[in-house]
C-alpha atoms as a PDB file:
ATOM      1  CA  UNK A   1      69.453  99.393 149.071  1.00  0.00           C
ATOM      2  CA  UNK A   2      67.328 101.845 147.020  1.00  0.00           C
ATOM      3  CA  UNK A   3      65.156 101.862 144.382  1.00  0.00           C
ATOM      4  CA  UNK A   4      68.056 102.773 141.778  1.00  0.00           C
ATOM      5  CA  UNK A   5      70.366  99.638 142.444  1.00  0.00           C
ATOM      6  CA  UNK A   6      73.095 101.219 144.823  1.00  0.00           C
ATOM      7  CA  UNK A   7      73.618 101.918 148.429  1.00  0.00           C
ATOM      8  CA  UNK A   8      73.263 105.688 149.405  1.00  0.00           C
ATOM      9  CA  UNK A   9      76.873 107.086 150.872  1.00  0.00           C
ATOM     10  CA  UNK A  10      77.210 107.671 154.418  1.00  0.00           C
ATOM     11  CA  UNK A  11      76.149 111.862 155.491  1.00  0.00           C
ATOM     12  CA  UNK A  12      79.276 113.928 155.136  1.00  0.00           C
ATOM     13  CA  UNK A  13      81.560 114.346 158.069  1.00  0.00           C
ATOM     14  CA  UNK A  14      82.166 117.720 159.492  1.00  0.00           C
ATOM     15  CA  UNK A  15      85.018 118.018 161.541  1.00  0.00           C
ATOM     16  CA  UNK A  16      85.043 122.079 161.827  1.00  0.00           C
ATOM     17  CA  UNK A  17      86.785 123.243 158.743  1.00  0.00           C
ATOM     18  CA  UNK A  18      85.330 123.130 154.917  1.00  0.00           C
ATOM     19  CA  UNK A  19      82.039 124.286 156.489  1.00  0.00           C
ATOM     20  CA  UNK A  20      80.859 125.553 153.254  1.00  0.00           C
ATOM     21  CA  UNK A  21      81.364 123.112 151.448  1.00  0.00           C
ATOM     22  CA  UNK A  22      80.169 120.446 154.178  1.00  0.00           C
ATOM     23  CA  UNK A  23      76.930 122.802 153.952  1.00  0.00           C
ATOM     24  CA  UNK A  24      76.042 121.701 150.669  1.00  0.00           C
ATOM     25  CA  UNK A  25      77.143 118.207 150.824  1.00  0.00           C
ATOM     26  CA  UNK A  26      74.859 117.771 153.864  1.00  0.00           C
ATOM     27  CA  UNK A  27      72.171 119.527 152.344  1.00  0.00           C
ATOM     28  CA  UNK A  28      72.244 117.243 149.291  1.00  0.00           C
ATOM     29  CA  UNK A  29      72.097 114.014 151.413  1.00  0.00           C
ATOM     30  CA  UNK A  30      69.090 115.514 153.872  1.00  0.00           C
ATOM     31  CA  UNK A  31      67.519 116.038 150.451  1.00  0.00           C
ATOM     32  CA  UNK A  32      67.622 112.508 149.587  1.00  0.00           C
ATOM     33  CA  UNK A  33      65.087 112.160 151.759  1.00  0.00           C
ATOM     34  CA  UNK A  34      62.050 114.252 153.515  1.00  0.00           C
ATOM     35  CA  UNK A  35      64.412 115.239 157.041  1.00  0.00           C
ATOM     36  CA  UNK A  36      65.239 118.426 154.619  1.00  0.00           C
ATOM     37  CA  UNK A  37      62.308 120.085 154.728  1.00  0.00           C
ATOM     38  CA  UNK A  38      62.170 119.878 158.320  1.00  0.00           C
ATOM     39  CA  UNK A  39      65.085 121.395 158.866  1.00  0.00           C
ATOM     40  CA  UNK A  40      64.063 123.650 156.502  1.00  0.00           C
ATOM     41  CA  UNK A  41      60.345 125.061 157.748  1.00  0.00           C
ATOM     42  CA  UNK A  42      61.677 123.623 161.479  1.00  0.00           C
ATOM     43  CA  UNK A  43      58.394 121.929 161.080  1.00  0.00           C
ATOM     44  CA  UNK A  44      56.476 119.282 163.886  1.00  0.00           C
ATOM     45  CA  UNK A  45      53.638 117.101 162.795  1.00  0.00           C
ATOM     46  CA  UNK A  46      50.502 118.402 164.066  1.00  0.00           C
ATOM     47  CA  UNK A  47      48.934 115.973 166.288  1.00  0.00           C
ATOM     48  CA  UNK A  48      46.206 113.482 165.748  1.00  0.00           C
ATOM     49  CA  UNK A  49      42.968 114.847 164.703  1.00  0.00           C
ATOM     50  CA  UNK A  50      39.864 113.405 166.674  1.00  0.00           C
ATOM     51  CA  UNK A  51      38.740 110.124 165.254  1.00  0.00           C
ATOM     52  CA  UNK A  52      41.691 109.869 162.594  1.00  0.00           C
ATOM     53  CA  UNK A  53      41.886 107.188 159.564  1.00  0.00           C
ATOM     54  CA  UNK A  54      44.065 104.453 159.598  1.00  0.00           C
ATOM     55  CA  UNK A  55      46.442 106.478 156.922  1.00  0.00           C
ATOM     56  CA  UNK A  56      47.025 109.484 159.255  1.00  0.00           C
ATOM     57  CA  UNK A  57      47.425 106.567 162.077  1.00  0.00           C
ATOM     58  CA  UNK A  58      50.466 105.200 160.332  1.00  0.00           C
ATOM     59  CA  UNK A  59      51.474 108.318 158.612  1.00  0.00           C
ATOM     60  CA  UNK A  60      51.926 110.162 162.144  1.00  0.00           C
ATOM     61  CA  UNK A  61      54.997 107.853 163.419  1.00  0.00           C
ATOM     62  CA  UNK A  62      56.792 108.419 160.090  1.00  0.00           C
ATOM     63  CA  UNK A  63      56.576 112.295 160.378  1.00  0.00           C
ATOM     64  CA  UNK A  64      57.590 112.560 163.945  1.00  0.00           C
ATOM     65  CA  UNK A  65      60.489 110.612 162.955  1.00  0.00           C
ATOM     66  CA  UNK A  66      62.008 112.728 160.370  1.00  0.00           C
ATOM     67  CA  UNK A  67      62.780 115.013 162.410  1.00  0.00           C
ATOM     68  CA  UNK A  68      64.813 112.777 164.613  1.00  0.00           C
ATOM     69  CA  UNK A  69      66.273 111.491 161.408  1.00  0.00           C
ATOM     70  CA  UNK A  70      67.866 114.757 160.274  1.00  0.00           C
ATOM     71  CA  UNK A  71      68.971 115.756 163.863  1.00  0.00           C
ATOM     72  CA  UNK A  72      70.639 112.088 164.382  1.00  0.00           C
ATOM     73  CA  UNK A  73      72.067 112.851 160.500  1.00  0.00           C
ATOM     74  CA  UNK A  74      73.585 116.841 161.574  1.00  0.00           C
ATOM     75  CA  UNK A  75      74.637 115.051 165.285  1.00  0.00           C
ATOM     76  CA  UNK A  76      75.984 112.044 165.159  1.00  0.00           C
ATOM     77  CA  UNK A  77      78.870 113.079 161.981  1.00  0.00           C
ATOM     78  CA  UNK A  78      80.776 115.533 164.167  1.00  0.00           C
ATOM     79  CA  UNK A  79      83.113 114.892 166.982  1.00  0.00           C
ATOM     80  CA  UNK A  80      82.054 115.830 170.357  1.00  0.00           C
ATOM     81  CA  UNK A  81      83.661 118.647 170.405  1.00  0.00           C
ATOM     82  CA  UNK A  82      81.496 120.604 167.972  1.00  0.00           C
ATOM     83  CA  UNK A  83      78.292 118.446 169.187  1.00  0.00           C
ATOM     84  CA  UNK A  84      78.810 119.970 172.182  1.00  0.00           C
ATOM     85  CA  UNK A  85      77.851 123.682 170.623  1.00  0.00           C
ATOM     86  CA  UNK A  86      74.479 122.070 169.508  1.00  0.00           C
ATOM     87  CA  UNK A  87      73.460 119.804 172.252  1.00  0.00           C
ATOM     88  CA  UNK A  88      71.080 122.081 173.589  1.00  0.00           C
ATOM     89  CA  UNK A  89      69.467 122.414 170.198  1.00  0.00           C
ATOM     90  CA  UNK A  90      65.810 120.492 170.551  1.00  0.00           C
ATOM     91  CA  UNK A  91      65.124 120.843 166.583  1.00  0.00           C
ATOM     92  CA  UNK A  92      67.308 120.247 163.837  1.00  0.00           C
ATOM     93  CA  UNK A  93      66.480 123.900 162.182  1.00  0.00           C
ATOM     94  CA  UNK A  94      68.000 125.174 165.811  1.00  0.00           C
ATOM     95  CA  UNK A  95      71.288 122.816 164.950  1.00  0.00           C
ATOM     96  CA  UNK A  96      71.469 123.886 161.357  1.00  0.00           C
ATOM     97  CA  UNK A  97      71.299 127.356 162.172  1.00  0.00           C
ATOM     98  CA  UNK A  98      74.075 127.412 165.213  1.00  0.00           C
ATOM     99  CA  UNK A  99      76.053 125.674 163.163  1.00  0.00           C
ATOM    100  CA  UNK A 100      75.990 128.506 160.308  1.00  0.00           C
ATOM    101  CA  UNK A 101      76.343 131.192 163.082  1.00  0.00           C
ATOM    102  CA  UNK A 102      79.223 129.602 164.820  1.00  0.00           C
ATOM    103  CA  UNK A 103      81.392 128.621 160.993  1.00  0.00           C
ATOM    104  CA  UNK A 104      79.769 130.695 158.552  1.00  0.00           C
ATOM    105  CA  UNK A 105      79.289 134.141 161.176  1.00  0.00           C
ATOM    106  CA  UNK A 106      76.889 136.787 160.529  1.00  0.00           C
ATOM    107  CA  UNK A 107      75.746 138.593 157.726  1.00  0.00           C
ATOM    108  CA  UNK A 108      78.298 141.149 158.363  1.00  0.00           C
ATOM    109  CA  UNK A 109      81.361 138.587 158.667  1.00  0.00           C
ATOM    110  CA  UNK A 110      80.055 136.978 155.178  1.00  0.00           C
ATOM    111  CA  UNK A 111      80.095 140.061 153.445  1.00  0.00           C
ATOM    112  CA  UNK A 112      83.331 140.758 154.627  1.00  0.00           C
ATOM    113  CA  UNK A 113      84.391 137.598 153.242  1.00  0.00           C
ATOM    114  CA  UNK A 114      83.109 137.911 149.910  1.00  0.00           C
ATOM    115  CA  UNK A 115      84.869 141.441 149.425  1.00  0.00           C
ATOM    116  CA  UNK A 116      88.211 140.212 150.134  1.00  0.00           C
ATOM    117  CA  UNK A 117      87.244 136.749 147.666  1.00  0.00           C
ATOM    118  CA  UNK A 118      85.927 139.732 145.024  1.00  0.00           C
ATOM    119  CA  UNK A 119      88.899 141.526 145.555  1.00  0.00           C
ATOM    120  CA  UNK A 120      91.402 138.501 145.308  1.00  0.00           C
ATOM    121  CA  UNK A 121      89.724 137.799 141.831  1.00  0.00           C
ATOM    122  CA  UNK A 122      89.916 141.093 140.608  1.00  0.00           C
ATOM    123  CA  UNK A 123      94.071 140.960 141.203  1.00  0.00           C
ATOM    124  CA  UNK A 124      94.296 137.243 139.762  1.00  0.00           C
ATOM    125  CA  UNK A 125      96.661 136.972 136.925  1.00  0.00           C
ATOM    126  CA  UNK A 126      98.855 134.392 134.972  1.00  0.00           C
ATOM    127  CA  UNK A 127     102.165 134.048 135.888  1.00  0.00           C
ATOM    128  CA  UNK A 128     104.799 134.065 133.310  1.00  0.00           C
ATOM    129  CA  UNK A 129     105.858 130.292 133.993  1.00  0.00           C
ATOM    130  CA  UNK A 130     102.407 129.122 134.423  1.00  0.00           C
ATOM    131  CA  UNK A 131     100.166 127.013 132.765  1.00  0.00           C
ATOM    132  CA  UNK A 132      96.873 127.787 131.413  1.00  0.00           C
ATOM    133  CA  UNK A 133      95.541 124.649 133.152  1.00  0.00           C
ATOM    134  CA  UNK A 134      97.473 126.208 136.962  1.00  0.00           C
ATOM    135  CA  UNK A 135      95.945 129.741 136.219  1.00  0.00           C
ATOM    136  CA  UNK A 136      92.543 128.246 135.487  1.00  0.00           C
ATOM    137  CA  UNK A 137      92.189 125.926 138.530  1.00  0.00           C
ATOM    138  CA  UNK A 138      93.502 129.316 141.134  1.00  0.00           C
ATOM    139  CA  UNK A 139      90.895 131.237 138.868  1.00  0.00           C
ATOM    140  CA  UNK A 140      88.544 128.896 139.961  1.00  0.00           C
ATOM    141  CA  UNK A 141      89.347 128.100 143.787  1.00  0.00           C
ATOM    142  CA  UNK A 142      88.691 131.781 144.158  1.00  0.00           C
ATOM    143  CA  UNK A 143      85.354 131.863 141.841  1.00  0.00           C
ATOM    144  CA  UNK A 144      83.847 128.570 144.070  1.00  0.00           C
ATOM    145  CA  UNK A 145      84.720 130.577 147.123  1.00  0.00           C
ATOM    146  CA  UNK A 146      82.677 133.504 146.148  1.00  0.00           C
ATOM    147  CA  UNK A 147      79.759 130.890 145.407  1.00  0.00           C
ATOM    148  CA  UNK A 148      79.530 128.780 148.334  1.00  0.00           C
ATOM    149  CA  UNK A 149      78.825 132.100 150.175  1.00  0.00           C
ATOM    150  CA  UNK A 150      75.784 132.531 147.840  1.00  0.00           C
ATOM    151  CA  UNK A 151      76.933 135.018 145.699  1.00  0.00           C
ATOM    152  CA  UNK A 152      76.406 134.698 141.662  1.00  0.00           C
ATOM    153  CA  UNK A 153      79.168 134.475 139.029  1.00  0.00           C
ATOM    154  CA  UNK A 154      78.705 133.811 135.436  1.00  0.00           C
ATOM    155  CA  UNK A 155      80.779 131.777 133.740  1.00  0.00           C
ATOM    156  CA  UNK A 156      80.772 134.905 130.748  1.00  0.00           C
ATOM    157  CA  UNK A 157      82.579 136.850 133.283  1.00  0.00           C
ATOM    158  CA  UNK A 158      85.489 134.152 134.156  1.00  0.00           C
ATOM    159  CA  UNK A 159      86.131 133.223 130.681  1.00  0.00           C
ATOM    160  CA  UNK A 160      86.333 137.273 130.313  1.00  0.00           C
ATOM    161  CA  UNK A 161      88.746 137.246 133.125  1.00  0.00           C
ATOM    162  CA  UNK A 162      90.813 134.792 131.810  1.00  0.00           C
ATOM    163  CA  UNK A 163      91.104 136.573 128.271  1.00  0.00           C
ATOM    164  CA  UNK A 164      92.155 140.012 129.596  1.00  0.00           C
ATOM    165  CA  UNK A 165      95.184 138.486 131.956  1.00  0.00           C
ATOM    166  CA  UNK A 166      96.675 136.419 129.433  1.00  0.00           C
ATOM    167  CA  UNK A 167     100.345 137.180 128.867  1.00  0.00           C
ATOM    168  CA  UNK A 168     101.165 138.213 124.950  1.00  0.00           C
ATOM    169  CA  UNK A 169     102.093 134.997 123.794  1.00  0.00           C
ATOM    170  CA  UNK A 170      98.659 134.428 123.515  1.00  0.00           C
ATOM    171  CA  UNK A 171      97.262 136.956 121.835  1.00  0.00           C
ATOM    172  CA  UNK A 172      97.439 135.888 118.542  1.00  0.00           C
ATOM    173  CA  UNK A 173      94.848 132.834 119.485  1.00  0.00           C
ATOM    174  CA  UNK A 174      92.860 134.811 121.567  1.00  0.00           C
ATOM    175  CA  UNK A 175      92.311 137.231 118.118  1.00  0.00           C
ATOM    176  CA  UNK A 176      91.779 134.149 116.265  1.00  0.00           C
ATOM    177  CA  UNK A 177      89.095 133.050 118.502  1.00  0.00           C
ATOM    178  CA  UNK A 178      87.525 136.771 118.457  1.00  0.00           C
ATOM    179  CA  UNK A 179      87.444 136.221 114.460  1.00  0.00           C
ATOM    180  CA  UNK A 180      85.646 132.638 114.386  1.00  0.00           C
ATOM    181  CA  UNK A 181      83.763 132.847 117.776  1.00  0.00           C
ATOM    182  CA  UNK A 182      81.609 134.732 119.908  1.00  0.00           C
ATOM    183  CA  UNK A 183      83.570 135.373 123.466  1.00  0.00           C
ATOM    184  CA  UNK A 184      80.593 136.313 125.307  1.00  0.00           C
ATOM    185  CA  UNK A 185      79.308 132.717 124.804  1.00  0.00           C
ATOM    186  CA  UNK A 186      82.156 130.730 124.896  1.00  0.00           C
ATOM    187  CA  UNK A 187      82.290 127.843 127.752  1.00  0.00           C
ATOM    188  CA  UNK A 188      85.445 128.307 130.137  1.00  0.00           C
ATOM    189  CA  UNK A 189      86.258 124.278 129.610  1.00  0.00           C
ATOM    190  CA  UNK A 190      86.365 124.977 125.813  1.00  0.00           C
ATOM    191  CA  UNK A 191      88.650 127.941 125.629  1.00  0.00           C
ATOM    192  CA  UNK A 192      91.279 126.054 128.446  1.00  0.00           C
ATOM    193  CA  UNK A 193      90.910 123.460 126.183  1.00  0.00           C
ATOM    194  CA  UNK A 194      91.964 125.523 123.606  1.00  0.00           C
ATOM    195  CA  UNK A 195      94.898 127.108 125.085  1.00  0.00           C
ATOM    196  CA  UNK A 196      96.340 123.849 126.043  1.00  0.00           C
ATOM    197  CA  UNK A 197      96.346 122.980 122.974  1.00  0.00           C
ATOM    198  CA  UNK A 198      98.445 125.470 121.835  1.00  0.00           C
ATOM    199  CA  UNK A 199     101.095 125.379 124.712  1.00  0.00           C
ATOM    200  CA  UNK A 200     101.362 121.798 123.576  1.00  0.00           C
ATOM    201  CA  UNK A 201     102.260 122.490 120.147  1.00  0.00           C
ATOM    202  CA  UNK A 202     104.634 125.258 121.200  1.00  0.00           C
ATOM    203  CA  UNK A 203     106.180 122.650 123.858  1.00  0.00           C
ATOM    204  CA  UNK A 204     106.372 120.378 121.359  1.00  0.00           C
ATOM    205  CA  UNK A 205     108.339 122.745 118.345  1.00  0.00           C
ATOM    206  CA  UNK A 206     110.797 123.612 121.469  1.00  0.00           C
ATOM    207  CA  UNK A 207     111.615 120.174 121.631  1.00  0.00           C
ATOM    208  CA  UNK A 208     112.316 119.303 118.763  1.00  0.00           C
ATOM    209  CA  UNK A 209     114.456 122.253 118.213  1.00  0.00           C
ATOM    210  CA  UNK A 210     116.713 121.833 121.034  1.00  0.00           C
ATOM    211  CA  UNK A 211     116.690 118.054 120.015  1.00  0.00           C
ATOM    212  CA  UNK A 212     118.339 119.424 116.662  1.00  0.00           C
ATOM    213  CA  UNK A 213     120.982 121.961 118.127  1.00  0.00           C
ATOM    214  CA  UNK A 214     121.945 119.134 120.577  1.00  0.00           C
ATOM    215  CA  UNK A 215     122.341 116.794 117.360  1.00  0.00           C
ATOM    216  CA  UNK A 216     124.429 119.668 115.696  1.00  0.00           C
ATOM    217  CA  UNK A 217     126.760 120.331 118.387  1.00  0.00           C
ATOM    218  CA  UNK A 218     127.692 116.794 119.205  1.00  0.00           C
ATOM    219  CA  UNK A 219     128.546 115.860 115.422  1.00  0.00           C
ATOM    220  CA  UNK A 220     131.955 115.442 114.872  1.00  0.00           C
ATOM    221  CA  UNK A 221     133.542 118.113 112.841  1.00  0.00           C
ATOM    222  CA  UNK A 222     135.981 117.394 109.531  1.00  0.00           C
ATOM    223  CA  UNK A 223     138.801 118.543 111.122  1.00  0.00           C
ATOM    224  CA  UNK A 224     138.785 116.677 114.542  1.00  0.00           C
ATOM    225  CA  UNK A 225     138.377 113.554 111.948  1.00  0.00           C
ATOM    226  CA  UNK A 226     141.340 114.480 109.843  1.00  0.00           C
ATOM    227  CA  UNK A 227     143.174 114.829 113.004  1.00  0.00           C
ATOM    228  CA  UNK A 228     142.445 111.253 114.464  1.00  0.00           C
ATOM    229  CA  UNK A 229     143.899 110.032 110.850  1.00  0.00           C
ATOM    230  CA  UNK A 230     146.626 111.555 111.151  1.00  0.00           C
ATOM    231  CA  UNK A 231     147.253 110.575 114.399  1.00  0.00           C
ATOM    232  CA  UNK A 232     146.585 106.829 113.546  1.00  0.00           C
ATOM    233  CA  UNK A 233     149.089 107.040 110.924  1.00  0.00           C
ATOM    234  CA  UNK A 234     151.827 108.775 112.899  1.00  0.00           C
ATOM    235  CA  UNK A 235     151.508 105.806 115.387  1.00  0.00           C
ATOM    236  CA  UNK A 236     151.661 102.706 112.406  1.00  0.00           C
ATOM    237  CA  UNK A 237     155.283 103.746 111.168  1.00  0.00           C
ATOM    238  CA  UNK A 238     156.529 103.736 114.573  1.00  0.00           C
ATOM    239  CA  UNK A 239     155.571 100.186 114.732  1.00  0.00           C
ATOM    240  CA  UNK A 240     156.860  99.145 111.886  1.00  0.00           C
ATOM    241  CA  UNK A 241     160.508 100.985 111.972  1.00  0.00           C
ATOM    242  CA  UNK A 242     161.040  98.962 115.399  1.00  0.00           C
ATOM    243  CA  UNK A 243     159.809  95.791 113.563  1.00  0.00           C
ATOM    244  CA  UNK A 244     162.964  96.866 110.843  1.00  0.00           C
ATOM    245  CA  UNK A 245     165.270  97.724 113.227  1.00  0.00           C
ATOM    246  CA  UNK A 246     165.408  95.040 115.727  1.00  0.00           C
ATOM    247  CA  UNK A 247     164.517  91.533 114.618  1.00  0.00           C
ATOM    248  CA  UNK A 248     162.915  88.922 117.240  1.00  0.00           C
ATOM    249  CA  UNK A 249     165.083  88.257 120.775  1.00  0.00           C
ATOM    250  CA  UNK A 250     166.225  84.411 120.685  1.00  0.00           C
ATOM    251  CA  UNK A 251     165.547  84.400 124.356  1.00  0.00           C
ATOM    252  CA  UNK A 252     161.974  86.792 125.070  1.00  0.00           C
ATOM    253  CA  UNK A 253     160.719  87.078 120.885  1.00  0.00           C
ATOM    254  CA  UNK A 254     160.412  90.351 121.680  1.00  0.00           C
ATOM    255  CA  UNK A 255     161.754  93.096 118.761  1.00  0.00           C
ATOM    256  CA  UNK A 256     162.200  96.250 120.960  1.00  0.00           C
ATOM    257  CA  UNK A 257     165.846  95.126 121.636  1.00  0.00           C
ATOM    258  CA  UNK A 258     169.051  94.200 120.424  1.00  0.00           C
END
């Protein structure tokens, strides 16, 4: 139990795919604790000095052992199969490191990546049936791509994305916002947020028109009225002429007889 009042969650599992993103989970757990700068300087405890305190005595055991804490962390949440590419690693640096070579690649392979993430950003744009919430969350599958592989993005230059793909039924809001706000400054959140709103209201006027029409067209017109009258009426004298014609049978009671 910590210091804070809640157990600390298990290290991330990698099972070969997600790598970036396992990267940074991991990294945040190893942080929680000292094993991250080992893996991050590789760095061993010097040993003993001649004639050492009682402090550096007691202080030795605990830095040997974080780096056998952040190598049992990075082994022991993979399945064999991938443990098997870091076995031979004797430091945890070594294990970070062939890990990142064998799922991230080289330098050359990451670059590679981020042009085609770049370049699938640069051809992003709203579909005609889409919602301002579905083209935000593909905007920004492709923007946390691009980041996980270390490269920068502002949020300025999504929000700016977002604005210049819009289809036209948006414009008008768009050069509302231009008038009141400053673009360059607005938060991504806050504009989607504004947007939404709007489809809403839109969704909602549709509604209710088509909700009307319906109403209009299934109202039953004067002459289709007039017409069931009439046909009432032409039944009622029928009824009555037989009751006039033919008085009650002695034998059945019934008057459509002689």
């Amino acid at each position: 139990m910590s210091s804070l009042g809640f157990s600390l969650a298990p290290p991330p599992v990698f099972n070969g795919e997600g790598y970036h993103i396992w990267v940074v989970k991991m990294k945040t757990y190893l942080q929680a604790f000292d094993p991250w700068e080992v893996v991050k300087a590789d760095l061993e405890p010097p040993p003993l000095r001649a004639n050492p305190t009682v402090a550096q005595i007691r202080q030795h055991p605990d830095d040997r052992a974080k780096g056998y804490n952040a190598m049992s962390c990075i082994q022991n949440n993979m399945p064999d199969l991938i443990f098997t590419r870091i076995m031979a690693c004797e430091t945890p640096k070594q294990a970070w490191d062939k890990l990142k070579e064998e799922f991230q690649g080289t330098e050359k392979t990451k670059q590679q990546k981020l042009l085609n993430l770049r370049k699938d950003f640069e051809n992003l744009k709203m579909k005609e049936l889409e919602t301002v919430k579905q083209y935000s969350d593909r905007i920004i599958t492709v923007v946390n791509n691009i980041r996980l592989l270390g490269d920068q993005f502002s949020e300025a230059r999504i929000v700016e994305k977002v604005i210049s793909t819009l289809p036209e039924r948006y414009e008008a809001k768009i050069s509302s916002l231009e008038d009141s706000r400053d673009l360059s400054s607005i938060y991504l959140t806050e504009l989607i947020s504004v947007l939404y709103a709007q489809e809403q209201r839109r969704a909602s006027r549709q509604k209710e028109h088509h909700k009307g029409v319906f109403q209009a067209n299934s109202r039953p017109t004067s002459s289709s009225s007039s017409y069931k009258r009439k046909k009432t009426w032409l039944k009622k004298p029928k009824r009555d002429e037989a009751r006039r014609r033919y008085p009650p049978c002695s034998h059945c009671k019934r008057i459509s007889h002689l």
